[in-house]
Protein backbone atom coordinates (compact mmCIF):
# COMPACT_ATOMS: atom_id res chain seq x y z
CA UNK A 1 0.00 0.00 0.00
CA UNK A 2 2.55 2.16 0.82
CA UNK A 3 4.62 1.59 -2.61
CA UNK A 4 1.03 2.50 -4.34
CA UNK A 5 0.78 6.06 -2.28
CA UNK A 6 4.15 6.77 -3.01
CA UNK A 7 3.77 6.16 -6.58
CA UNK A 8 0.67 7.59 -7.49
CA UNK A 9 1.66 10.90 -5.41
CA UNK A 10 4.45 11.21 -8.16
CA UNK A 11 7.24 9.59 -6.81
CA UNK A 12 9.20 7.41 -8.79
CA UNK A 13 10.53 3.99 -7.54
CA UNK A 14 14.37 3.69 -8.68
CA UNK A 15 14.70 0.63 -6.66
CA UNK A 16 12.71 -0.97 -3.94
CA UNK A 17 13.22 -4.51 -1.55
CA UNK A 18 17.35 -4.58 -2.18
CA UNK A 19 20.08 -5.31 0.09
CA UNK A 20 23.00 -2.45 -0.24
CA UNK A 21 24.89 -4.63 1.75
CA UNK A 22 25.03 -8.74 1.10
CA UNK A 23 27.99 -9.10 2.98
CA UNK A 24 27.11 -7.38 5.58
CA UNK A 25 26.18 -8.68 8.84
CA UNK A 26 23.76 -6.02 9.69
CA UNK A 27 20.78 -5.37 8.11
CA UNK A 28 21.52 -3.35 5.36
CA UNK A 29 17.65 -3.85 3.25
CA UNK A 30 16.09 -0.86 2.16
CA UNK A 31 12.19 -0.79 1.15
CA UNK A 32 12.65 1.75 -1.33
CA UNK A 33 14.20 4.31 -3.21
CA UNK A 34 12.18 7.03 -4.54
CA UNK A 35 12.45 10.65 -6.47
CA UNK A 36 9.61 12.78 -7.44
CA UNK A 37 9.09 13.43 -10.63
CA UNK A 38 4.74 14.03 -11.01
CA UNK A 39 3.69 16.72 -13.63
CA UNK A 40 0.14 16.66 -11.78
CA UNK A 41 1.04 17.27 -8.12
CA UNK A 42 3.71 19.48 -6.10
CA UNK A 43 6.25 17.44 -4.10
CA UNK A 44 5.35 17.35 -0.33
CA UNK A 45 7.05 19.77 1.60
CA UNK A 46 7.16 18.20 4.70
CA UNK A 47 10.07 15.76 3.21
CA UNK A 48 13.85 15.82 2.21
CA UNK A 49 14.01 17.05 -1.67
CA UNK A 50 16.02 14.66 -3.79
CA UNK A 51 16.46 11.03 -3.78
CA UNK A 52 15.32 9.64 -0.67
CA UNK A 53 15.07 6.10 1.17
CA UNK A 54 11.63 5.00 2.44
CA UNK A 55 10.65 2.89 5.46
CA UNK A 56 8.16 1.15 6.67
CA UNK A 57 7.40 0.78 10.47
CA UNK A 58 4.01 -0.92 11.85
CA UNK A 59 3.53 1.19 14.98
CA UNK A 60 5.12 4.47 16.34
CA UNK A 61 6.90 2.60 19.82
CA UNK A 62 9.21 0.42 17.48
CA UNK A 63 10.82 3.46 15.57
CA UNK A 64 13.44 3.83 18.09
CA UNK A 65 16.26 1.59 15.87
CA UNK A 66 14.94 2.98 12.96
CA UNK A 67 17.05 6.66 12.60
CA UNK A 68 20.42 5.34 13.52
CA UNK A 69 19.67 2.24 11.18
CA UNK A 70 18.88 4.28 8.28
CA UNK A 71 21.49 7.02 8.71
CA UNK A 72 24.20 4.09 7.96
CA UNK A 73 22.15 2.73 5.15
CA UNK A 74 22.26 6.46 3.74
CA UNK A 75 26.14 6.91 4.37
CA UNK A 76 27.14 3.38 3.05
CA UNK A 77 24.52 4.10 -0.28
CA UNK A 78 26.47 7.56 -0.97
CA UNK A 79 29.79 6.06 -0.61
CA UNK A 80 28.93 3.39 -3.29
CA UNK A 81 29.84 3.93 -6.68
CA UNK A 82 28.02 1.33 -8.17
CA UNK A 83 24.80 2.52 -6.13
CA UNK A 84 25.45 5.80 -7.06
CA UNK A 85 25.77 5.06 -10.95
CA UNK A 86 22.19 3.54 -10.34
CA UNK A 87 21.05 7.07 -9.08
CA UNK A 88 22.71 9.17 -12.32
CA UNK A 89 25.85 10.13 -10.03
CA UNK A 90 23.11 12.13 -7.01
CA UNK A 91 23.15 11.16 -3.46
CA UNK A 92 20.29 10.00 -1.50
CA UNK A 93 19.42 13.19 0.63
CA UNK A 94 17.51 11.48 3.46
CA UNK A 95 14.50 9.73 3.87
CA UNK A 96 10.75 9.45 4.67
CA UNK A 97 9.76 6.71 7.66
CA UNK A 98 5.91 5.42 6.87
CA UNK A 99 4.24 4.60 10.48
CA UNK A 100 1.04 3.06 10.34
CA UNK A 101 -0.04 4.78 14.20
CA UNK A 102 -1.01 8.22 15.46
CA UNK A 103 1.98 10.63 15.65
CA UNK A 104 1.57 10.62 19.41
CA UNK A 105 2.85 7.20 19.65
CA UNK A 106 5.99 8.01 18.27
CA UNK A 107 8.56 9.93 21.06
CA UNK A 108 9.26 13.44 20.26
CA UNK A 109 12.95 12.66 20.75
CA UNK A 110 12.85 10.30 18.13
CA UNK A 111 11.10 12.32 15.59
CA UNK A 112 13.62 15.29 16.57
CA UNK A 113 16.47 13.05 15.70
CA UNK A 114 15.03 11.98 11.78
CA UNK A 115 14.42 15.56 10.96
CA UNK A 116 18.33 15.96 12.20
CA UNK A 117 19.04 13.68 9.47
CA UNK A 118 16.64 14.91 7.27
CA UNK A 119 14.58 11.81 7.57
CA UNK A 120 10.44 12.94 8.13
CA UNK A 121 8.20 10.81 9.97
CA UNK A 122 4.51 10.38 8.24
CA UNK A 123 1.95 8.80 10.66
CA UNK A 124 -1.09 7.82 9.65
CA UNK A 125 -2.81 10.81 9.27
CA UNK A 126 -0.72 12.49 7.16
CA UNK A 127 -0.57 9.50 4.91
CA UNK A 128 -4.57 9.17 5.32
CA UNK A 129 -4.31 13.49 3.94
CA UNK A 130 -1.82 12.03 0.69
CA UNK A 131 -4.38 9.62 -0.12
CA UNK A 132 -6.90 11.73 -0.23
CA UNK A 133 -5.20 14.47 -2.68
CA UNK A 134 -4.69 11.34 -5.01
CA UNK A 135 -8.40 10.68 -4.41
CA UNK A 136 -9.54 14.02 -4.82
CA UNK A 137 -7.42 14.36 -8.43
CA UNK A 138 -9.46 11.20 -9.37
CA UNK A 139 -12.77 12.96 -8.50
CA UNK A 140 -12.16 15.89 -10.27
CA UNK A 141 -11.33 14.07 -13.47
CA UNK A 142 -14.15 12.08 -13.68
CA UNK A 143 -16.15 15.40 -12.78
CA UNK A 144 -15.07 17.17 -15.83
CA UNK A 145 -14.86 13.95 -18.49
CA UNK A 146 -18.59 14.09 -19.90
CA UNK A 147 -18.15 18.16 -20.24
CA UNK A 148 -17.06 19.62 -23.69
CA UNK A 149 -15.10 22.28 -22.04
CA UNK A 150 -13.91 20.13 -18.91
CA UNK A 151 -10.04 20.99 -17.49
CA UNK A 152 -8.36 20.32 -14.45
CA UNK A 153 -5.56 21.97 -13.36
CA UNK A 154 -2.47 20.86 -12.08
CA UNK A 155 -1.86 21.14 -8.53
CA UNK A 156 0.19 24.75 -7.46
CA UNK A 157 0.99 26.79 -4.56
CA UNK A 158 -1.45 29.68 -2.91
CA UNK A 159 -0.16 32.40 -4.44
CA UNK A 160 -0.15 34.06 -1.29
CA UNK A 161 0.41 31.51 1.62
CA UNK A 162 -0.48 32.16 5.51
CA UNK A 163 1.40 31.58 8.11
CA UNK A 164 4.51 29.44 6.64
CA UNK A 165 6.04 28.23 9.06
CA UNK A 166 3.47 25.72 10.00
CA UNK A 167 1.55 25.12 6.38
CA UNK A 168 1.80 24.45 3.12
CA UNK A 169 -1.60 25.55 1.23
CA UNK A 170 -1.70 24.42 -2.14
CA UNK A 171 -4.61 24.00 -4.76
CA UNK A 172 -6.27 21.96 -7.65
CA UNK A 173 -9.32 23.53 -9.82
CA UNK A 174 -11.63 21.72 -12.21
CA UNK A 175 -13.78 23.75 -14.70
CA UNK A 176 -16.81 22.36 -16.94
CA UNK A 177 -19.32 23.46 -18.94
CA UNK A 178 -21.35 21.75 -21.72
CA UNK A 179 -24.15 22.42 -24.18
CA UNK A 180 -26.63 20.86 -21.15
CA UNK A 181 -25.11 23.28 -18.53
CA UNK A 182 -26.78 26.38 -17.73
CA UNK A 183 -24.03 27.61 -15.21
CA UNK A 184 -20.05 27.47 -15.59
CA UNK A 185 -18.94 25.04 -13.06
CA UNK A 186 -15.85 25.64 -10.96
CA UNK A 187 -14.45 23.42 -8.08
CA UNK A 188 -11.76 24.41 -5.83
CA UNK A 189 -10.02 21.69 -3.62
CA UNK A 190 -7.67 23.16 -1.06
CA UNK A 191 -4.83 21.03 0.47
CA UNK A 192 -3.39 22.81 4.22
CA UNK A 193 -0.40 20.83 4.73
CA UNK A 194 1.23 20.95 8.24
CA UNK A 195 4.77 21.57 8.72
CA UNK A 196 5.15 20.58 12.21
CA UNK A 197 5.72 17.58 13.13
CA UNK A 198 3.68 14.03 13.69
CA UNK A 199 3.68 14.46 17.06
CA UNK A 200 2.27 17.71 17.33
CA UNK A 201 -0.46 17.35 14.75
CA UNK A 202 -2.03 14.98 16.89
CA UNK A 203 -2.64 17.07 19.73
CA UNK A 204 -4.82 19.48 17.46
CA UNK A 205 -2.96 23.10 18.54
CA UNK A 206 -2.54 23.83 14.88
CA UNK A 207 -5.98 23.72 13.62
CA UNK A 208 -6.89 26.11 10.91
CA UNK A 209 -8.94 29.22 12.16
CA UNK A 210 -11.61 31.57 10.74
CA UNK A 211 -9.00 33.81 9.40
CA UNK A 212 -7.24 31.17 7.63
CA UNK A 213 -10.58 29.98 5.89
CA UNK A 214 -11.06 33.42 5.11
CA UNK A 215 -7.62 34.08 3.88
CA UNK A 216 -8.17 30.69 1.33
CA UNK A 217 -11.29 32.65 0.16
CA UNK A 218 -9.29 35.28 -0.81
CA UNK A 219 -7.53 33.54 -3.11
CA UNK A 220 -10.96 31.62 -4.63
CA UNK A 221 -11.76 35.08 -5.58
CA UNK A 222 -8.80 36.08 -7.26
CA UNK A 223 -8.41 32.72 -9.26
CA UNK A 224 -12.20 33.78 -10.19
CA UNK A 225 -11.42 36.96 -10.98
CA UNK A 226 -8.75 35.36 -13.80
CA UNK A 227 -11.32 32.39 -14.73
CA UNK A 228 -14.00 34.70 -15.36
CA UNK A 229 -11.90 36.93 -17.82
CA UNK A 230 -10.86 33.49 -19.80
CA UNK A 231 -13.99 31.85 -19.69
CA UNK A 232 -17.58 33.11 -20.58
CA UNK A 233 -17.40 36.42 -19.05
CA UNK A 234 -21.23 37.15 -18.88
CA UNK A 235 -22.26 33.38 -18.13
CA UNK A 236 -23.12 32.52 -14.12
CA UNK A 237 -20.67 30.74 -12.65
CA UNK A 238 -21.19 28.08 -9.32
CA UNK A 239 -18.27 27.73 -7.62
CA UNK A 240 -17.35 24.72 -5.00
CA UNK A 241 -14.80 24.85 -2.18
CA UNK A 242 -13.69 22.04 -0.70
CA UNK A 243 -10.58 22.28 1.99
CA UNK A 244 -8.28 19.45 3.16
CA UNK A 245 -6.44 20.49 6.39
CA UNK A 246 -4.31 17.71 8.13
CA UNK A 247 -4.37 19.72 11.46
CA UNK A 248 -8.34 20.15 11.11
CA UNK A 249 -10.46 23.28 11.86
CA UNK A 250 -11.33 25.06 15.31
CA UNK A 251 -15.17 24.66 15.50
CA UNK A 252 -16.19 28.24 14.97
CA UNK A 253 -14.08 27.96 11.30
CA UNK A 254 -15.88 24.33 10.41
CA UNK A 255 -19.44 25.65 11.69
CA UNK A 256 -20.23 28.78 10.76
CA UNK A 257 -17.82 28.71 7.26
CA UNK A 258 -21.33 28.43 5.71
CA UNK A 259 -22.70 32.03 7.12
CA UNK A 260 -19.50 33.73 6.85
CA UNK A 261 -18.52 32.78 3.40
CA UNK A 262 -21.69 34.57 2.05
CA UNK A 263 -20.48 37.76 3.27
CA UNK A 264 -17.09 37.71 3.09
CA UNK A 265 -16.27 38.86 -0.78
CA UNK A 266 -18.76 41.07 -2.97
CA UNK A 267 -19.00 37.46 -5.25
CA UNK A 268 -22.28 38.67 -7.09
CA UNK A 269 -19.38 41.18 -8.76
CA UNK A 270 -17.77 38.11 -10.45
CA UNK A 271 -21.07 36.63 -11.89
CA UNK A 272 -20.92 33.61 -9.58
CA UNK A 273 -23.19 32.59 -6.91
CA UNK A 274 -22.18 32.38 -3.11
CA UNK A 275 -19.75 29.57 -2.91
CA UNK A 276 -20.59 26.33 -1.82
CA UNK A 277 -18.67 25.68 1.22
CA UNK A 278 -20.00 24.18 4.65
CA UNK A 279 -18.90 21.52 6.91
CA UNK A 280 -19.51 19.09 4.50
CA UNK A 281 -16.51 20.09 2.29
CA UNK A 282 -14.27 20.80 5.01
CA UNK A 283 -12.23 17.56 5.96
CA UNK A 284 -10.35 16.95 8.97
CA UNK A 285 -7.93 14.06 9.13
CA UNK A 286 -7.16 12.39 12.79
CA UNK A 287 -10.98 11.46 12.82
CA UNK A 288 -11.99 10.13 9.29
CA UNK A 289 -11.80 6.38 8.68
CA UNK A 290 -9.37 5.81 6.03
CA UNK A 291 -8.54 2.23 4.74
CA UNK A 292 -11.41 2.04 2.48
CA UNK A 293 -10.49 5.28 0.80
CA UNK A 294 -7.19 4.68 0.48
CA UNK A 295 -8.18 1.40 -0.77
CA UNK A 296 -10.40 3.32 -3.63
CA UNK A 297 -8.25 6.19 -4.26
CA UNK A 298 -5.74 4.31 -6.44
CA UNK A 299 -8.55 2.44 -8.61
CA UNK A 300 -9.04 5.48 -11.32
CA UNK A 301 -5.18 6.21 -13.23
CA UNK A 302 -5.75 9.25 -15.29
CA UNK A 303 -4.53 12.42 -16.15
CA UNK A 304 -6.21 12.92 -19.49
CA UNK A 305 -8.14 16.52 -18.41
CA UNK A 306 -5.31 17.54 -16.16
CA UNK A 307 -3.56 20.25 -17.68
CA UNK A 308 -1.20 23.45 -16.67
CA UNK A 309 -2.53 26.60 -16.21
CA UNK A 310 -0.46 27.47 -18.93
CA UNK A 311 -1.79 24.89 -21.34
CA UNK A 312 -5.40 26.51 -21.04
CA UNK A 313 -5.28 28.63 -24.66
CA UNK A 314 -4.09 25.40 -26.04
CA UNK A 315 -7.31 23.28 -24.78
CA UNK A 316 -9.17 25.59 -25.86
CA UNK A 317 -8.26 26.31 -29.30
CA UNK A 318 -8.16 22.84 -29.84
CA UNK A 319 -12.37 22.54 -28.81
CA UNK A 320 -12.45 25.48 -31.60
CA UNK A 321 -10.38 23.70 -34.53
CA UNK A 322 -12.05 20.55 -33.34
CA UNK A 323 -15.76 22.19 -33.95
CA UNK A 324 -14.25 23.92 -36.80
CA UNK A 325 -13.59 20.74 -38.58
CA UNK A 326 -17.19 19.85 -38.13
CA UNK A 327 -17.95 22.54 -40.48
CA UNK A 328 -15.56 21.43 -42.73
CA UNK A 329 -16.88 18.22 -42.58
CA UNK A 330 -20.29 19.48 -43.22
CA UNK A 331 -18.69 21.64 -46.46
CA UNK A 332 -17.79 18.45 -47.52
CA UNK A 333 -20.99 16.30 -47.39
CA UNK A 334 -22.84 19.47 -48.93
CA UNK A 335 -24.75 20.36 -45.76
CA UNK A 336 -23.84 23.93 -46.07
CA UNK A 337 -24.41 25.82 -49.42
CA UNK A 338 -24.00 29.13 -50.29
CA UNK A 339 -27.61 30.65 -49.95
CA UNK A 340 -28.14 32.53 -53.16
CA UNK A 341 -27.93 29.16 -55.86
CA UNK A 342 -27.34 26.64 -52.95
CA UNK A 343 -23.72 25.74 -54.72
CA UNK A 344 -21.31 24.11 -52.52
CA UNK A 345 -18.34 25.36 -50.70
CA UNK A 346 -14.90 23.92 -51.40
CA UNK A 347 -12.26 24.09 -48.85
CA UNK A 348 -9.24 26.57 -49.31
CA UNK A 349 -6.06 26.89 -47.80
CA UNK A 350 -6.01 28.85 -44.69
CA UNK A 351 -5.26 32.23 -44.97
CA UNK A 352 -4.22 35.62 -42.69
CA UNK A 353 -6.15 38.54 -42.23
CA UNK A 354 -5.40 41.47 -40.33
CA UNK A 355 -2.18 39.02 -38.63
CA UNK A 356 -4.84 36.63 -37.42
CA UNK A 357 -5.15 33.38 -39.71
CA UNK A 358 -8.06 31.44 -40.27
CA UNK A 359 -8.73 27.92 -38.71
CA UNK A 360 -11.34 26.97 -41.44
CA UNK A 361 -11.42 28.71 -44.91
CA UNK A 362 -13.83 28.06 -47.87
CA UNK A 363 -14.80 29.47 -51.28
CA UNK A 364 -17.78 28.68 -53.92
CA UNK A 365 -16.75 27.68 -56.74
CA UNK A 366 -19.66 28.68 -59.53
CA UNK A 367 -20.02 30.74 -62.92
CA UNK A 368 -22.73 32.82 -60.74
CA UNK A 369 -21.87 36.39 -60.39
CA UNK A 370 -22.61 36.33 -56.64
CA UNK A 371 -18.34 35.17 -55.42
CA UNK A 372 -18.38 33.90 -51.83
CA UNK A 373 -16.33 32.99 -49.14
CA UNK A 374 -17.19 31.95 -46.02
CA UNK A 375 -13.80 32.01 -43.09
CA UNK A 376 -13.57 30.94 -39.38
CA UNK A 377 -11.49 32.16 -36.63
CA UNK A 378 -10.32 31.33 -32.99
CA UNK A 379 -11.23 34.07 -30.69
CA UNK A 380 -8.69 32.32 -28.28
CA UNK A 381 -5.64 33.37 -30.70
CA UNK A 382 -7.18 36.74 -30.48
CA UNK A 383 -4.66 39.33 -28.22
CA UNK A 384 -5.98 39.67 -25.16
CA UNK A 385 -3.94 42.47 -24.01
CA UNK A 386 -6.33 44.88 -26.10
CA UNK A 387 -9.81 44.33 -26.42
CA UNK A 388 -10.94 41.67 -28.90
CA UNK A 389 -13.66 43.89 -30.41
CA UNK A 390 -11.02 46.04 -32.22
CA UNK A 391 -9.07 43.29 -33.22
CA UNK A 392 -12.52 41.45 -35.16
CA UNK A 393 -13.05 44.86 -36.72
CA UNK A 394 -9.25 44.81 -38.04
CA UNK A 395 -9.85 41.71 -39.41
CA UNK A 396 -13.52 42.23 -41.26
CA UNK A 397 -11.75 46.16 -42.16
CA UNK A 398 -9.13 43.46 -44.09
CA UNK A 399 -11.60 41.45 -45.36
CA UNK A 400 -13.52 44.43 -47.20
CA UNK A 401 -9.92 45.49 -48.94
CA UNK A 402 -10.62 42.51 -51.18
CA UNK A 403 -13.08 43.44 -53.61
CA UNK A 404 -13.17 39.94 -55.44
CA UNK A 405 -15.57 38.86 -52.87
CA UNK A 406 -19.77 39.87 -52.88
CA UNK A 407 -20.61 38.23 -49.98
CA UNK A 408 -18.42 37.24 -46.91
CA UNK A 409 -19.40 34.49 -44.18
CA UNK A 410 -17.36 35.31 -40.99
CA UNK A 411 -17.24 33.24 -37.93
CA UNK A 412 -15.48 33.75 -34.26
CA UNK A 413 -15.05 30.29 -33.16
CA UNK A 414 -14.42 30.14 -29.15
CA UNK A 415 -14.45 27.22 -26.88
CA UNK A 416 -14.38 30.11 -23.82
CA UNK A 417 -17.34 32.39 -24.57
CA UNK A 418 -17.51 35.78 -25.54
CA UNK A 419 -17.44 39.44 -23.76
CA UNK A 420 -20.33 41.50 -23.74
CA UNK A 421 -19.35 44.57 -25.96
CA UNK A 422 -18.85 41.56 -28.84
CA UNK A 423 -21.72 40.20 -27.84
CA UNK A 424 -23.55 43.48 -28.34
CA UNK A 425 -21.54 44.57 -31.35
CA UNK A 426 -22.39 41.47 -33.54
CA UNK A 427 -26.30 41.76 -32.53
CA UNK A 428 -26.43 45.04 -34.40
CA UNK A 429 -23.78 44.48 -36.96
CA UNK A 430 -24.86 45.65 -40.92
CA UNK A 431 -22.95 45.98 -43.37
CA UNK A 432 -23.60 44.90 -46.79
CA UNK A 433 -22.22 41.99 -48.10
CA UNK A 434 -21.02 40.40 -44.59
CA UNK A 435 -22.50 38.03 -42.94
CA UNK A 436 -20.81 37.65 -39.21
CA UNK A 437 -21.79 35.05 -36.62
CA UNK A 438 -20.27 34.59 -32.62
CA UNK A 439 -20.05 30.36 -32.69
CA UNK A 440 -20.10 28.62 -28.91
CA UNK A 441 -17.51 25.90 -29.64
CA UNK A 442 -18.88 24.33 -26.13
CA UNK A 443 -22.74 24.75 -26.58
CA UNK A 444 -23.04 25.27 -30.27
CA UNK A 445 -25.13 28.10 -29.86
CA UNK A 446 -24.91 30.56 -32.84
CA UNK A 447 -25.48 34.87 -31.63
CA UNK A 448 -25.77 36.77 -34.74
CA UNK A 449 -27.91 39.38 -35.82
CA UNK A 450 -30.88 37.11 -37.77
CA UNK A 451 -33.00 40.31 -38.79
CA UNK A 452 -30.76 41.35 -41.51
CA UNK A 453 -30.11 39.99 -45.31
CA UNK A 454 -26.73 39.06 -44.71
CA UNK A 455 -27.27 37.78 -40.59
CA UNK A 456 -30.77 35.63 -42.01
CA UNK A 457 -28.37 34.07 -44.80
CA UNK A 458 -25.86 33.16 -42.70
CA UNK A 459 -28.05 31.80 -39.54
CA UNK A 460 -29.73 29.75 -42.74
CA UNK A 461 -26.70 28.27 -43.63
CA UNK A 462 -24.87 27.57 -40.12
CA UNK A 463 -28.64 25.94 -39.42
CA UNK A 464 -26.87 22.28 -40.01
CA UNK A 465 -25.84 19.17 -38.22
CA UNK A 466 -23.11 21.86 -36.65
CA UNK A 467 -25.30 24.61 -34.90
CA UNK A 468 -28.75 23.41 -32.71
């Protein structure tokens, strides 16, 4: 069990059951040798960086032989040269002692004397609080898999942490939204690791306060404040907090979180209803039961929707070429035609307007007087630094240059929603001979302005297996 925490937290096993030592008299077997190396979760702090030796120990009163036993095993492994070679020339730093018992059942002295050689004591509730952020990443995936727009993120720091010397707060947020949703959905799980030791945590002095709960709400709203911006700016959000401390929560933070959190930020300002947070979502970890979960948490292996924060442009573009290539398929099988002699499209080469280039690009080919050509394009690769409104009037200012063309069919594909002032621009756009539609990569919801020639031409032809 122990060897399936360690791994599915991100640590990799270089070696594990091996004797450094066959001729030695002692006992020189080591359970394993580990280095992080996850691209979904940050490294624990409270353990030595580096390669690292792991033990195992069944309860807390028979770690006593343990330090001193492992200190040689370290020394002898970093004077090997054929060890080292194993571990790419790096020494083992120190090491992490699994002990399946309460941290109060192992002697202060002894923990004192592994964190002088950087060796870190886990008991069984922080072990029971790693499980459960393995767990937790499992949730969230399966939250967000049926979703069209469904992304979690990997785990990352607070980006402004409270009181450091005795936690660690670090987060992981899921986002989803489909054509079914009527709300952007946002969950927030919180992890408060302690950095004090075993021993400590388990006689509860270090449990998180109002303040702290608060001070995690303050950084909900400031991730919101960036979510809201990227994705569907004028569509209600619900928002989910859910916070993992190992050292718990004083009763006035776990009970009254629910009355509090109303109050606490102006949320109605970010579009989003009050957060969902109660004593239901906050978890506390010397009282929970914890074999079964752990037993469950390592059943779902995936990392499919788990992405960077700076991979987000990319997952979305790629729901906007995706949904763009169901036009083109739809070009293809003759669902759309142009609207005038219902001749069919035929795909071009993509091409650059105003320094933006297309992601779908069609002509008509026909002897009729009336030329066409209908182009798509990701409001994602859009700048962002100036307002997108401008930049989709550059680019239909560059599309009029070309007088070749009657009739133009625009459309600004986004997997992420649109702002307002486009929003409002597009639903009383005219001008003759351009057609210009917002498309919801996500929903498949088509805004455009229906109640002129060229808007009524092109909501007839978008009207296919692609737009409902």
């Amino acid at each position: 069990m122990s060897r399936e925490l360690l791994s599915n937290l991100g640590y990799h096993i270089i070696k594990e059951e091996h004797d450094l030592d066959p001729n030695s008299k002692s006992n020189s077997e080591v359970k394993m040798c580990i280095e992080f190396k996850s691209k979904k979760f940050l490294e624990p702090e409270y353990a030595p960086k580096g390669i690292k030796f792991v033990e195992c120990e069944i309860e807390g009163k028979h770690c006593k032989k343990l330090v001193p036993n492992l200190e040689q095993k370290v020394k002898f492994a970093n004077n090997d040269k054929s060890y080292l070679k194993r571990l790419s020339g790096k020494n083992v730093s120190g090491g992490i002692i699994l002990v399946n018992d309460k941290g109060s059942e192992i002697k202060q002295e002894i923990i004192d004397a592994g964190l002088k050689a950087n060796f870190y004591f886990w008991d069984i509730h922080r072990i029971f609080f790693y499980c459960m952020k393995v767990f937790s990443h499992s949730i969230l995936e399966n939250w967000v898999s049926e979703s069209t727009l469904g992304i979690v993120l990997t785990e990352q720091e607070n980006a402004v942490q409270f009181e450091q010397s005795d936690y660690f707060t670090t987060n992981m947020v899921a986002i989803r939204y489909s054509e079914k949703s009527k709300a952007i959905e946002v969950y927030f799980t919180y992890f408060v690791d302690c950095l004090i030791d075993p021993h400590k945590i388990s006689a509860h002095i270090d449990a998180l306060h109002t303040k702290n709960v608060e001070e995690i709400l303050n950084d909900v709203y400031s991730r919101m404040e960036d979510l809201t911006q990227k994705f569907y700016p004028d569509k209600e959000k619900t928002v989910t907090v859910e916070i993992h401390s190992l050292s718990g929560f004083t009763e006035d933070a776990e009970f009254k979180v629910k009355i509090y959190s109303k109050h606490y930020k102006n949320w109605k300002k970010l579009n989003m209803k009050e957060p969902i947070i109660d004593e239901h979502t906050l978890f506390k970890y010397s009282i929970i039961p914890w074999e079964a979960v752990m037993d469950y948490a390592f059943t779902k292996k995936t990392g499919m929707h788990t992405k960077n924060e700076s991979e987000l442009d990319k997952v979305v573009m790629e729901i906007e070429e995706k949904f763009a290539g169901e036009f083109e398929k739809a070009v293809k099988e003759s669902q759309i035609l142009d609207p005038f002699t219902s001749s069919p499209f035929i795909t071009k080469k993509n091409k650059s307007f105003a320094g933006y280039e297309t992601i779908y690009h069609a002509n008509v080919v026909t002897r009729s007087p009336i030329k066409q050509r209908m182009m798509f394009f990701s409001r994602t690769k859009l700048n962002e630094k100036v307002s997108r409104l401008e930049e989709i009037k550059k680019i239909i200012a560059d599309i009029q240059t070309d007088s070749m063309y009657n009739y133009n069919w625009i459309g600004i594909m986004s997997g992420s929603g649109f702002e307002h002032e486009v929003i409002d621009y597009i639903k009383t756009f005219k001008k003759e001979g351009i057609g210009i539609g917002l498309i919801d990569a996500v929903t498949k919801q088509l805004i455009a302005r229906k109640d002129t020639n060229e808007g009524g031409k092109l909501n007839q032809m978008f009207l296919s297996e692609c737009i409902s």
